[in-house]
C-alpha atoms as a PDB file:
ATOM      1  CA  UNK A   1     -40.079   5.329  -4.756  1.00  0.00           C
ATOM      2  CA  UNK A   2     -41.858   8.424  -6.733  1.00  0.00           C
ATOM      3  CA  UNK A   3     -44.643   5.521  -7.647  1.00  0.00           C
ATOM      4  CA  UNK A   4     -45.092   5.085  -4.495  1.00  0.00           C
ATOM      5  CA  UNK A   5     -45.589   8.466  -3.186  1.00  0.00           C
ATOM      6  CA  UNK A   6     -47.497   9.925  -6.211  1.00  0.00           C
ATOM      7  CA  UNK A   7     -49.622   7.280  -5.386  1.00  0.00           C
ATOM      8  CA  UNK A   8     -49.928   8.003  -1.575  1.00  0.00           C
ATOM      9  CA  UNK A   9     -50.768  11.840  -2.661  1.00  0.00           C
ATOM     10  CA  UNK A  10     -53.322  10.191  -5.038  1.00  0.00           C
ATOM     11  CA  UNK A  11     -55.154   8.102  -2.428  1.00  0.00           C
ATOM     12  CA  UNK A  12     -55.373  11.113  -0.270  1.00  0.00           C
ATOM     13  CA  UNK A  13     -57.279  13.188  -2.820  1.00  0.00           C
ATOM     14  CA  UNK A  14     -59.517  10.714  -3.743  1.00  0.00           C
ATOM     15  CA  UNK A  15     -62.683   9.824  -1.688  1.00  0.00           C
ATOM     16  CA  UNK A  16     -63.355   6.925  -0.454  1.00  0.00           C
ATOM     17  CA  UNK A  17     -66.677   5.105   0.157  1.00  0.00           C
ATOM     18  CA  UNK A  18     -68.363   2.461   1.897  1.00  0.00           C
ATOM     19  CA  UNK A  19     -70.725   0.334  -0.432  1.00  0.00           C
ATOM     20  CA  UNK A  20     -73.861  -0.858   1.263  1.00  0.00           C
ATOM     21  CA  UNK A  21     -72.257  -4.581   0.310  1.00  0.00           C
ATOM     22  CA  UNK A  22     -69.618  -7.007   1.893  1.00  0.00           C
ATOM     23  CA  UNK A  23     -66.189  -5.893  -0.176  1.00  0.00           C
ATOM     24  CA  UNK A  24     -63.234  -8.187  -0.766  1.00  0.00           C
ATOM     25  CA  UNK A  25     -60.393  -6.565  -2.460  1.00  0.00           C
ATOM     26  CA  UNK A  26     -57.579  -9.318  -3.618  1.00  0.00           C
ATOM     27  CA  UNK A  27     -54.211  -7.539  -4.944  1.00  0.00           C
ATOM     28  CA  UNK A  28     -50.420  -7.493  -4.433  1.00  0.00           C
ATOM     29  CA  UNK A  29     -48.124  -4.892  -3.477  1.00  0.00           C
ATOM     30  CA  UNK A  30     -45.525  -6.263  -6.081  1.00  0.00           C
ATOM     31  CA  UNK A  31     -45.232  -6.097 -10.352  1.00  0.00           C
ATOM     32  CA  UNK A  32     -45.580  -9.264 -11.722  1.00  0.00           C
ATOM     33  CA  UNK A  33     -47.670 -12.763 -10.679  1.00  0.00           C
ATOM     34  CA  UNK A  34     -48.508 -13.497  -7.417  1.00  0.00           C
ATOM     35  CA  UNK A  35     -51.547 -15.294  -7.974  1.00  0.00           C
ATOM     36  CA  UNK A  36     -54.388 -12.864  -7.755  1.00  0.00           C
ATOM     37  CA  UNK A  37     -56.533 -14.330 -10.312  1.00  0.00           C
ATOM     38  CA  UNK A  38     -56.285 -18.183  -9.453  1.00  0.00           C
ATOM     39  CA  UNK A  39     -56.944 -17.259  -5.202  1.00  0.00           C
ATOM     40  CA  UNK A  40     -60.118 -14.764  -6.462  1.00  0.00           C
ATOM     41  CA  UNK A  41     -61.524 -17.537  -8.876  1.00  0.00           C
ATOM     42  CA  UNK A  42     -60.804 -20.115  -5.398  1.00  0.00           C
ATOM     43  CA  UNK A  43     -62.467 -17.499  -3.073  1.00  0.00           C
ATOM     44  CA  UNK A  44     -65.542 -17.081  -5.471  1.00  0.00           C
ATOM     45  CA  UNK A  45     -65.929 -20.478  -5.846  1.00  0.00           C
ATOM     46  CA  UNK A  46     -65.858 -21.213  -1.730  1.00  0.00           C
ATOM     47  CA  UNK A  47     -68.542 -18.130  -0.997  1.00  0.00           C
ATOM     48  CA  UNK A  48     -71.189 -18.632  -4.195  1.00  0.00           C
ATOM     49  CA  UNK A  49     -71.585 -21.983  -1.952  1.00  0.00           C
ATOM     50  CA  UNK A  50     -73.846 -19.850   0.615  1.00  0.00           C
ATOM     51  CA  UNK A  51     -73.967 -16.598  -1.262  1.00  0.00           C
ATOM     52  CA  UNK A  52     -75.061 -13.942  -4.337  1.00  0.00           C
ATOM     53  CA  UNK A  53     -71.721 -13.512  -5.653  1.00  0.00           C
ATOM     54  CA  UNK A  54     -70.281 -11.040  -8.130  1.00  0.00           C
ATOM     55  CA  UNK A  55     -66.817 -10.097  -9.430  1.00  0.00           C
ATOM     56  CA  UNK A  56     -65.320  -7.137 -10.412  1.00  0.00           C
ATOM     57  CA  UNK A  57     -62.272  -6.360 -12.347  1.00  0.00           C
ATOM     58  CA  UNK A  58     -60.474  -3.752 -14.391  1.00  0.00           C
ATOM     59  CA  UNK A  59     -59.769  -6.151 -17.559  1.00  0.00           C
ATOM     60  CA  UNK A  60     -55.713  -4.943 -17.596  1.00  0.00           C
ATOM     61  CA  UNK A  61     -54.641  -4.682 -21.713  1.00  0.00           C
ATOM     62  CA  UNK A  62     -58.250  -5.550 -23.125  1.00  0.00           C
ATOM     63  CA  UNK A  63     -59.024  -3.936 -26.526  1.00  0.00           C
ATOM     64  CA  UNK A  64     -61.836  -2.883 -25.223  1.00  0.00           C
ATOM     65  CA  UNK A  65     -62.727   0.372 -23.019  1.00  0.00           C
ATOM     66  CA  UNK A  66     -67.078   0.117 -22.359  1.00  0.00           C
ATOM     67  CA  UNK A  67     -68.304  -1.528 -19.332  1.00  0.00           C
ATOM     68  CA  UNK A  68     -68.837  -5.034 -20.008  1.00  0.00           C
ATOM     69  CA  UNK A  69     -70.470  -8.159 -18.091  1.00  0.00           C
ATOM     70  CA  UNK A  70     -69.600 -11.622 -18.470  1.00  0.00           C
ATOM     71  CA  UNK A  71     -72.790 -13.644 -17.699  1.00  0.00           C
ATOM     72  CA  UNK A  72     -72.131 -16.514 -20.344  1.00  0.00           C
ATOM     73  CA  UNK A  73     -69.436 -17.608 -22.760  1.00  0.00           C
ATOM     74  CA  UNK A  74     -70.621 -15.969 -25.605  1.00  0.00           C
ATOM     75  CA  UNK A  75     -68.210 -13.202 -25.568  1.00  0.00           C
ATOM     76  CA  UNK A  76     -64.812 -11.907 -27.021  1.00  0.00           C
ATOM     77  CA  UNK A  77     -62.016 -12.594 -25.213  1.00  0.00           C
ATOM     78  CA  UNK A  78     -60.387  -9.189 -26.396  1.00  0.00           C
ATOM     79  CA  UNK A  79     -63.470  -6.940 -24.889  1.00  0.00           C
ATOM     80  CA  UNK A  80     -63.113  -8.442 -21.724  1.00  0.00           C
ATOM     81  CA  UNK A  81     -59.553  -9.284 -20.995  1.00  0.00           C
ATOM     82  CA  UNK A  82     -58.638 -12.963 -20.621  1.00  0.00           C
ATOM     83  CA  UNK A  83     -58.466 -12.642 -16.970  1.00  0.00           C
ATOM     84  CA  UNK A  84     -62.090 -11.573 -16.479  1.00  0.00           C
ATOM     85  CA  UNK A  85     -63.300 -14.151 -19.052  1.00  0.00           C
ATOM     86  CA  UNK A  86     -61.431 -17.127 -17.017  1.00  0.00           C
ATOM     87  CA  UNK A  87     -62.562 -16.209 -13.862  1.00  0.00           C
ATOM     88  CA  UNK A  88     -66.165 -16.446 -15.589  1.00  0.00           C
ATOM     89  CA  UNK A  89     -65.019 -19.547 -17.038  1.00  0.00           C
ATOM     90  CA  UNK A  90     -63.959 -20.845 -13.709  1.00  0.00           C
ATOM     91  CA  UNK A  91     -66.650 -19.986 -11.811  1.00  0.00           C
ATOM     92  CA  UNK A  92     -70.256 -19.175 -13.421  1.00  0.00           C
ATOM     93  CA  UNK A  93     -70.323 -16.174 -11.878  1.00  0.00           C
ATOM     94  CA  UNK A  94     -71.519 -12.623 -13.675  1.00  0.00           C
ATOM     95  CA  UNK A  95     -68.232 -10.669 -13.850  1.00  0.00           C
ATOM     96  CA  UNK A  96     -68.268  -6.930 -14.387  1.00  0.00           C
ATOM     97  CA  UNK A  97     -65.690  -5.395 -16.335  1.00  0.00           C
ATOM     98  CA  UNK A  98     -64.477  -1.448 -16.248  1.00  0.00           C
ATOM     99  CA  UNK A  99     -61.704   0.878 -15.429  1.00  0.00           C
ATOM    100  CA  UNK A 100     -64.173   2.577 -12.648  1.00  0.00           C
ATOM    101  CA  UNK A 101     -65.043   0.028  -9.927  1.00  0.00           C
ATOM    102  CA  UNK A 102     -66.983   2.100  -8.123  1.00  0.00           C
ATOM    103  CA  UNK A 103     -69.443   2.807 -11.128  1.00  0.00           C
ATOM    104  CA  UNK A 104     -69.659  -1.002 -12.048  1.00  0.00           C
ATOM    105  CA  UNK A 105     -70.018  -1.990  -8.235  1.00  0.00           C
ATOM    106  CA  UNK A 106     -73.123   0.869  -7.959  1.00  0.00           C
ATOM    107  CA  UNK A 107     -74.405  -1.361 -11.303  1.00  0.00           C
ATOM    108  CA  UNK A 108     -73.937  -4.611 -10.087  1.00  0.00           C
ATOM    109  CA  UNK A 109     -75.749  -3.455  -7.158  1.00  0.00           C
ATOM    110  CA  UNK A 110     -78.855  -2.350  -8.566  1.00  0.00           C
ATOM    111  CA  UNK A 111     -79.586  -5.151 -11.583  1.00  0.00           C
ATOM    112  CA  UNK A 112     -78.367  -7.819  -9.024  1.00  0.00           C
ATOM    113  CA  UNK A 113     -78.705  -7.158  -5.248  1.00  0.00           C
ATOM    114  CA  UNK A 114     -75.599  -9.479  -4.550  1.00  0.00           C
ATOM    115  CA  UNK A 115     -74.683  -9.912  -1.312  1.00  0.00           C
ATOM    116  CA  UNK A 116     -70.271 -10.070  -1.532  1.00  0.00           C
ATOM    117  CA  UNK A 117     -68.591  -8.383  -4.258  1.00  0.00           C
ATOM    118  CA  UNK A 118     -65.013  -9.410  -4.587  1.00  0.00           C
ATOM    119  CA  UNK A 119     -63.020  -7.588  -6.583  1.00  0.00           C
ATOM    120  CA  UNK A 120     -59.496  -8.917  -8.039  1.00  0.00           C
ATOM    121  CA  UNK A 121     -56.327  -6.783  -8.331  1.00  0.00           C
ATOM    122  CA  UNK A 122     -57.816  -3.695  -5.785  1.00  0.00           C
ATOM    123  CA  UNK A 123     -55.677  -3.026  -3.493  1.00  0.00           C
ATOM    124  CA  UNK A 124     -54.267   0.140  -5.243  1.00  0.00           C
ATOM    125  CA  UNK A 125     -57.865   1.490  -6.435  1.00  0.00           C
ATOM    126  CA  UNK A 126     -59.392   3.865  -3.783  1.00  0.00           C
ATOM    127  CA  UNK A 127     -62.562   5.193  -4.812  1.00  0.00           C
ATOM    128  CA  UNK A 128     -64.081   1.988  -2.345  1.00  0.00           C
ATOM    129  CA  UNK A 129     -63.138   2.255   1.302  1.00  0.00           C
ATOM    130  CA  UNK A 130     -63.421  -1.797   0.997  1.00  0.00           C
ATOM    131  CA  UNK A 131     -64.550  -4.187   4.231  1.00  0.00           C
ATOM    132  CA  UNK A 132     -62.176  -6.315   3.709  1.00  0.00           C
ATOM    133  CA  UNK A 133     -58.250  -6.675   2.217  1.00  0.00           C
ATOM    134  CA  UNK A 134     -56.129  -9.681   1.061  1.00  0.00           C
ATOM    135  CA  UNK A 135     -52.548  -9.363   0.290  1.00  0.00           C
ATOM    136  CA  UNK A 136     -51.262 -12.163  -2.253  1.00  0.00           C
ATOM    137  CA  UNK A 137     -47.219 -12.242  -2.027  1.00  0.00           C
ATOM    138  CA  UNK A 138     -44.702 -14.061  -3.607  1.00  0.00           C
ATOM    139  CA  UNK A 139     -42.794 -16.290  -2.007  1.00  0.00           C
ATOM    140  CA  UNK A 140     -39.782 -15.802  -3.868  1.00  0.00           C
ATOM    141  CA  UNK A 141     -39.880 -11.486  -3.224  1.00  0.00           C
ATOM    142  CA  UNK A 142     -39.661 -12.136   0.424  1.00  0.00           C
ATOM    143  CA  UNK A 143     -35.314 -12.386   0.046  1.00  0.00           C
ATOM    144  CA  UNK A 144     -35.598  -8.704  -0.442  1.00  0.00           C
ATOM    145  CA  UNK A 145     -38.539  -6.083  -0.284  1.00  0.00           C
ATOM    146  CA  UNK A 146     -37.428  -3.131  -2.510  1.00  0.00           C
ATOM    147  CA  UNK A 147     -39.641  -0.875  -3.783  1.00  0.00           C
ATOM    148  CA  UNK A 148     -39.532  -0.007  -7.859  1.00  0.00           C
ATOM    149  CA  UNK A 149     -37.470   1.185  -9.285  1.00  0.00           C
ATOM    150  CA  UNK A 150     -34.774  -0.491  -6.883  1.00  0.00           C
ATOM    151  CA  UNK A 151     -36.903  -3.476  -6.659  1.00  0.00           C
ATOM    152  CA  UNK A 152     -40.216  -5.685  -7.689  1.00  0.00           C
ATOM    153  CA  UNK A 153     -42.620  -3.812  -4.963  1.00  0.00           C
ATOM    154  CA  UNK A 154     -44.897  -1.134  -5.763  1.00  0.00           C
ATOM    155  CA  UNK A 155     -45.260  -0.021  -1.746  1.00  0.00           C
ATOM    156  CA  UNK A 156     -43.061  -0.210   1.219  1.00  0.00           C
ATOM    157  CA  UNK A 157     -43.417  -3.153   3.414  1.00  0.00           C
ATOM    158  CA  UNK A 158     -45.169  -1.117   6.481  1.00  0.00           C
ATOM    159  CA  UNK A 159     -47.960  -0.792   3.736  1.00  0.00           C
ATOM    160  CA  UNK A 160     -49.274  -4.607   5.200  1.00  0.00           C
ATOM    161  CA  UNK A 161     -50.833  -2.725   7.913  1.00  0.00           C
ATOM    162  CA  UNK A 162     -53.820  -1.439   5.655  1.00  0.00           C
ATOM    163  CA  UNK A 163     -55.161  -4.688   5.025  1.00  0.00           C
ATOM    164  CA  UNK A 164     -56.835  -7.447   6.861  1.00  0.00           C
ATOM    165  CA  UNK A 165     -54.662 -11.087   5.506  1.00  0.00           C
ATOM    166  CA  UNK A 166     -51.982 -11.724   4.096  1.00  0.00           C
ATOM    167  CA  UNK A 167     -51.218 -15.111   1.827  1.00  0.00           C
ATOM    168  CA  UNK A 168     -48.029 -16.279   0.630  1.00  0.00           C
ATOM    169  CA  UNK A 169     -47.439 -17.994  -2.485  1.00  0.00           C
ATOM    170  CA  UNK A 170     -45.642 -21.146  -2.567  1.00  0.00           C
ATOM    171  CA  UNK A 171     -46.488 -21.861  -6.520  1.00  0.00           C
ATOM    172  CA  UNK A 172     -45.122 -25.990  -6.238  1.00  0.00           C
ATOM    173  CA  UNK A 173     -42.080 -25.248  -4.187  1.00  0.00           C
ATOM    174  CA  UNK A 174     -41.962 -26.614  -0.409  1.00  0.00           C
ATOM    175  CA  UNK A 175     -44.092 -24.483   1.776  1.00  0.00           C
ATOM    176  CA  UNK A 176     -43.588 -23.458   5.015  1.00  0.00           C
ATOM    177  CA  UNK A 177     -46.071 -22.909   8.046  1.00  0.00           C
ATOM    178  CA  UNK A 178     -46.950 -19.263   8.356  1.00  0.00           C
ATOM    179  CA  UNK A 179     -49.688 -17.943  10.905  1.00  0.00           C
ATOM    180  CA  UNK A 180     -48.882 -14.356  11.001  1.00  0.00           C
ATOM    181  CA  UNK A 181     -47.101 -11.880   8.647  1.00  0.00           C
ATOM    182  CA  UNK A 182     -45.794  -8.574   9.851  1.00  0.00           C
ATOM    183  CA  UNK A 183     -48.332  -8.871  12.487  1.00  0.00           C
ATOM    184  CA  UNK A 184     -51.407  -9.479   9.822  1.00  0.00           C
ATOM    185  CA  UNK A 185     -52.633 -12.909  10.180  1.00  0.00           C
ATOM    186  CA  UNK A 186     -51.507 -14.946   7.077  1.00  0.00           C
ATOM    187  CA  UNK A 187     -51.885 -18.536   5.542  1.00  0.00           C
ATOM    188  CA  UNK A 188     -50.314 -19.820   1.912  1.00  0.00           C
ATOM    189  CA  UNK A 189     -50.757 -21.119  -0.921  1.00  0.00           C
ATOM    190  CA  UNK A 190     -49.833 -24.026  -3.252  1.00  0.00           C
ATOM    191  CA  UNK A 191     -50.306 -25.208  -6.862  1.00  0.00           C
ATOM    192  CA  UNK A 192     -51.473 -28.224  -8.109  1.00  0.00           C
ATOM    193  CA  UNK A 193     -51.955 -29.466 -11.564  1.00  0.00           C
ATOM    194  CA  UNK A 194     -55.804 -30.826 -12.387  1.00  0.00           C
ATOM    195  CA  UNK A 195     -55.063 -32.373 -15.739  1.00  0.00           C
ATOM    196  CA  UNK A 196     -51.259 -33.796 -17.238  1.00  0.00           C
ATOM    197  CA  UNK A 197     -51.278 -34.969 -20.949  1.00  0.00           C
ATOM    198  CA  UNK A 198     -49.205 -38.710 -21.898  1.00  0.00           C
ATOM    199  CA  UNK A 199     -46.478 -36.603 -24.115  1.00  0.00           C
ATOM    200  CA  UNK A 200     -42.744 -36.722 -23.735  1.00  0.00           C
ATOM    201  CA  UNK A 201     -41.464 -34.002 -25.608  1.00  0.00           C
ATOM    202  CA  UNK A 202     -42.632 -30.596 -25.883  1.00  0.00           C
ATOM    203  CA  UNK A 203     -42.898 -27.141 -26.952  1.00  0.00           C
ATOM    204  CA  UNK A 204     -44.027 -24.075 -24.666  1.00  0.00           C
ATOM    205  CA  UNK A 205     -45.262 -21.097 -24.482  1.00  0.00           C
ATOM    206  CA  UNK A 206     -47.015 -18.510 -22.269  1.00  0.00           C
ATOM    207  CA  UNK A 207     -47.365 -14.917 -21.819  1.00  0.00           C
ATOM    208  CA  UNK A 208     -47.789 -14.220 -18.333  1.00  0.00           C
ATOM    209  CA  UNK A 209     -46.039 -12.482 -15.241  1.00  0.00           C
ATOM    210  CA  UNK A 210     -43.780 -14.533 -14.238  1.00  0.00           C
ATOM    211  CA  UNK A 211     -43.082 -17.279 -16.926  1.00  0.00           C
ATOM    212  CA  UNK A 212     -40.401 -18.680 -15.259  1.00  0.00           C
ATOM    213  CA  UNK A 213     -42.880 -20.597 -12.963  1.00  0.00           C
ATOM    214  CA  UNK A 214     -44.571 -22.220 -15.582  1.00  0.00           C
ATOM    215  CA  UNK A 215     -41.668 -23.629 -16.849  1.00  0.00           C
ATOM    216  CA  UNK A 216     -40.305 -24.951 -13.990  1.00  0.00           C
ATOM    217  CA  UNK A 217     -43.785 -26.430 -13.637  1.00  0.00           C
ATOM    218  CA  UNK A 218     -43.360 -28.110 -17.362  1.00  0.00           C
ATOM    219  CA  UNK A 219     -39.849 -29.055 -16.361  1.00  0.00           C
ATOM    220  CA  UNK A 220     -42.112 -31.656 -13.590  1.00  0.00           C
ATOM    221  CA  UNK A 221     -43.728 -33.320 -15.995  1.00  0.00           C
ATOM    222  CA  UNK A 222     -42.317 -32.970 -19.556  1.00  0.00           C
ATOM    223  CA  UNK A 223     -38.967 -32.718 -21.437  1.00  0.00           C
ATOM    224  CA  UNK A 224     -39.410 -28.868 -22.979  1.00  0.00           C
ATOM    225  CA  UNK A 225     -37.738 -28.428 -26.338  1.00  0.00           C
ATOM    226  CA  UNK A 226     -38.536 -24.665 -27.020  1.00  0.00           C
ATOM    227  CA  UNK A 227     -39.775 -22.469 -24.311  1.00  0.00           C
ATOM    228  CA  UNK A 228     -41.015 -19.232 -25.383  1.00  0.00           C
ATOM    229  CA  UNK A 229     -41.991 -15.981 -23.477  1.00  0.00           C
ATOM    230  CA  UNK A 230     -44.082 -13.528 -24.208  1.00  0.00           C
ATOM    231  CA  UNK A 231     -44.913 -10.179 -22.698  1.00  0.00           C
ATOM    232  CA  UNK A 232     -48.176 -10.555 -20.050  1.00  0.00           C
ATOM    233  CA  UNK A 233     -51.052 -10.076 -21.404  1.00  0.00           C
ATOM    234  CA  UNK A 234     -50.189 -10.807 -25.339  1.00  0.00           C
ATOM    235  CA  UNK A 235     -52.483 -10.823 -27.827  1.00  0.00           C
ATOM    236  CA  UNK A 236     -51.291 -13.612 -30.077  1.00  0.00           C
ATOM    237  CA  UNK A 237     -50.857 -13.443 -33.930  1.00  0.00           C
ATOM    238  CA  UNK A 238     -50.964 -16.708 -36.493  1.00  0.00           C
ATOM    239  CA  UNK A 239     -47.036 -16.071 -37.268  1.00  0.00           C
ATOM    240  CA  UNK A 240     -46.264 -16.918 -33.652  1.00  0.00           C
ATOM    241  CA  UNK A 241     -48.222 -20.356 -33.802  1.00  0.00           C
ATOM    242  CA  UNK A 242     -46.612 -21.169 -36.818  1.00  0.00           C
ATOM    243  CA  UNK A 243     -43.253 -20.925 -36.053  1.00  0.00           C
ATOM    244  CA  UNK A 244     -44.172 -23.425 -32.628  1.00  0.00           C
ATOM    245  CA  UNK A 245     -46.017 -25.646 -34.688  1.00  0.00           C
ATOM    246  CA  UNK A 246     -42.761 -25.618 -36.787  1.00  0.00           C
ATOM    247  CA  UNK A 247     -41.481 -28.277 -34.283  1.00  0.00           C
ATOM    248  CA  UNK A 248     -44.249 -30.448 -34.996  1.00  0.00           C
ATOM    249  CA  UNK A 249     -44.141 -31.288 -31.424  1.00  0.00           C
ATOM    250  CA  UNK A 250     -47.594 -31.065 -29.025  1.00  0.00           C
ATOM    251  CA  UNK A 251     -47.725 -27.450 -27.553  1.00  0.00           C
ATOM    252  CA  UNK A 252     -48.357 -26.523 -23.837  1.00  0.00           C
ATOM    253  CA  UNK A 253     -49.885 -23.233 -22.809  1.00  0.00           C
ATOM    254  CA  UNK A 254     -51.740 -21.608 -19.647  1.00  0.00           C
ATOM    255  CA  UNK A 255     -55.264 -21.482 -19.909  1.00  0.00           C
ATOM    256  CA  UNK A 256     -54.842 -17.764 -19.693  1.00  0.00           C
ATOM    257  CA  UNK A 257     -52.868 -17.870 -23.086  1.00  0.00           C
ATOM    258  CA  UNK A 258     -54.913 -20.962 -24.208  1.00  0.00           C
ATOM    259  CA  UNK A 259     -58.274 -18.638 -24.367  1.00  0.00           C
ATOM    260  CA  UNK A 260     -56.804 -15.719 -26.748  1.00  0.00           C
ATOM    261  CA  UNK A 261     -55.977 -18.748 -29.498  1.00  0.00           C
ATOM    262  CA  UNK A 262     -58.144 -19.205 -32.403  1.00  0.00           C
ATOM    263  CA  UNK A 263     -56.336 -21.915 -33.693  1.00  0.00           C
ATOM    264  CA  UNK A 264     -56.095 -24.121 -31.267  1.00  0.00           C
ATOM    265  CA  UNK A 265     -54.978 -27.229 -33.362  1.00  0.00           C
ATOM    266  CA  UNK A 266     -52.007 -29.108 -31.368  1.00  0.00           C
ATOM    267  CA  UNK A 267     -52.036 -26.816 -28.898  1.00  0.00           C
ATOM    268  CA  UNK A 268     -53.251 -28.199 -24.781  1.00  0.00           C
ATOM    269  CA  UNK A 269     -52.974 -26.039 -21.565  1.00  0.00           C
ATOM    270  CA  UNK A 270     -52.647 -27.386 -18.140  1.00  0.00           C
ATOM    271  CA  UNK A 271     -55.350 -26.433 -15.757  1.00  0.00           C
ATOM    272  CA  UNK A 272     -53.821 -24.967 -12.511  1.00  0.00           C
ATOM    273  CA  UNK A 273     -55.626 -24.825  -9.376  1.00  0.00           C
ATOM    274  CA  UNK A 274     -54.549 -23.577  -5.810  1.00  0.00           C
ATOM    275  CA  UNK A 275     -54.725 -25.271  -2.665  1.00  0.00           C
ATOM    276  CA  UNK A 276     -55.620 -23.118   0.241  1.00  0.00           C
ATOM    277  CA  UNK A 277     -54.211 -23.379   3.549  1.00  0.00           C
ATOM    278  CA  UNK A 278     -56.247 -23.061   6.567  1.00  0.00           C
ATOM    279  CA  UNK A 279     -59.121 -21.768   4.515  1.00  0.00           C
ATOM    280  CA  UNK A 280     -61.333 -21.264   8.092  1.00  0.00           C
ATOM    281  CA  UNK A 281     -59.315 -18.871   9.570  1.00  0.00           C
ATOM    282  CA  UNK A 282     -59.706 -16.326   6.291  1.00  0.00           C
ATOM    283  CA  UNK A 283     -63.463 -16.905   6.185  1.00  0.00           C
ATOM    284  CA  UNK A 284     -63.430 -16.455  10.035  1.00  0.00           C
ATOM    285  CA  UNK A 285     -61.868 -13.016   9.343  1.00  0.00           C
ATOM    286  CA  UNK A 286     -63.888 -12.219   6.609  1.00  0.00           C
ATOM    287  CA  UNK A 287     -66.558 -12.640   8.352  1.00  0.00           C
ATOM    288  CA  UNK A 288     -65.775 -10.901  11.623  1.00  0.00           C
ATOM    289  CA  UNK A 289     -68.261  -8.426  10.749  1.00  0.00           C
ATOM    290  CA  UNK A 290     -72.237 -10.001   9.314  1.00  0.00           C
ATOM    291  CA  UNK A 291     -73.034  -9.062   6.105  1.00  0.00           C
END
């Protein structure tokens, strides 16, 4: 609980602003994955259909502290943050990366006159007083809402009343029909799997939130020899390839993990995307104010 009320006295002492923009902040109330990055790299892709889109993010564990912009490939992975370089990746779209969202959004602004600026893992950053709010939860947190250090949730549950949608995340178990949340309108969410590779056996490996997803996803498809977990956001070194390769076995990987890898020899990812749920009824509420 103290996280959560040093960061209530935190959001009262810092002021908030309206930018002269639509604002889309994406985030979870929870530590660990809940999807943030695949539904922003989704919603990005849906609204660069019919408008000037651009992203901002902090770039969590990048080597890197300088403002940066993604506009092309042609950039290192460790400046950026993989997250910021695969939503790039994923969707064309210039991507600014810095601590300060505010300063990058007043940036972004001026060089680019876009007309949405979503920003991905916001809901706890307060210097923007942002139009609209998306809440990404986990299905598997809803047995229990406990806030750390008693539980997985960085904010009480009554917190859902500050933003504007909520969406539940079904990863590939059996959804459930959901058309309101704590009285916020909701929808969900679902995996799928865009490529599969012909192998039998495997080895594995991520470094992500909640690895334990990703395995059960392997567990689908392939039989998995060695699993291996490493802390989100690793940085990998040559030592830990070798000792997979050791098993002379082809070696699956997210593309988040895939994208920090020099050598990639014998190593594949599977490309996850989401499925969205009653995608109108979000862009109806986006929307309820013009841009």
């Amino acid at each position: 609980m103290i996280y959560y009320y040093l960061s209530k006295i935190h959001r009262k002492l810092v002021k908030s602003e309206k930018l002269n923009k639509k604002t889309i902040a994406i985030g979870n109330f929870s530590f660990g994955g809940s999807g943030k990055t695949p539904f922003t790299i989704y919603l990005a892709n849906k609204l660069k259909e019919k408008f000037n889109v651009i992203i901002l993010s902090r770039g969590y564990k990048r080597k890197n502290k300088d403002i940066q912009l993604i506009k092309d490939g042609n950039i290192d992975v460790k400046k950026v943050g993989e997250e910021p370089y695969i939503i790039h990746l994923k969707t064309g779209l210039k991507v600014f990366v810095y601590k300060d969202r505010f300063l990058a959004s007043k940036i972004a602004i001026e060089l680019f006159n876009p007309d949405i600026l979503i920003y991905d893992d916001a809901l706890q950053y307060w210097k923007i007083d942002f139009d609209k709010r998306i809440l990404l939860i986990d299905y598997k947190n809803l047995r229990g809402w406990n806030v750390f250090p008693f539980g997985k949730f960085r904010e009480p549950i009554e917190e859902i009343k500050r933003v504007d949608f909520v969406i539940v995340n079904f990863k590939f178990s059996e959804p459930f029909e959901i058309f309101e949340f704590m009285g916020k309108p909701a929808t969900f969410i679902n995996y799928k799997v865009l490529n599969k590779f012909d192998f039998k056996d495997v080895v594995a490996f991520c470094g992500i939130a909640d690895s334990s997803s990703f395995k059960n996803i392997l567990n689908k498809f392939y039989n998995v020899v060695y699993f291996k977990a490493f802390p989100d956001h690793y940085y990998y070194t040559q030592k830990d390839l070798e000792k997979l390769k050791k098993f002379k076995l082809p070696i699956i990987t997210t593309l988040k993990d895939y994208v920090k890898i020099q050598d990639k020899e014998g190593i594949f990812y599977l490309d996850i995307d989401i499925q969205v749920h009653n995608f109108k009824r979000l862009y109806d509420i986006i929307f309820q104010t013009s841009i």
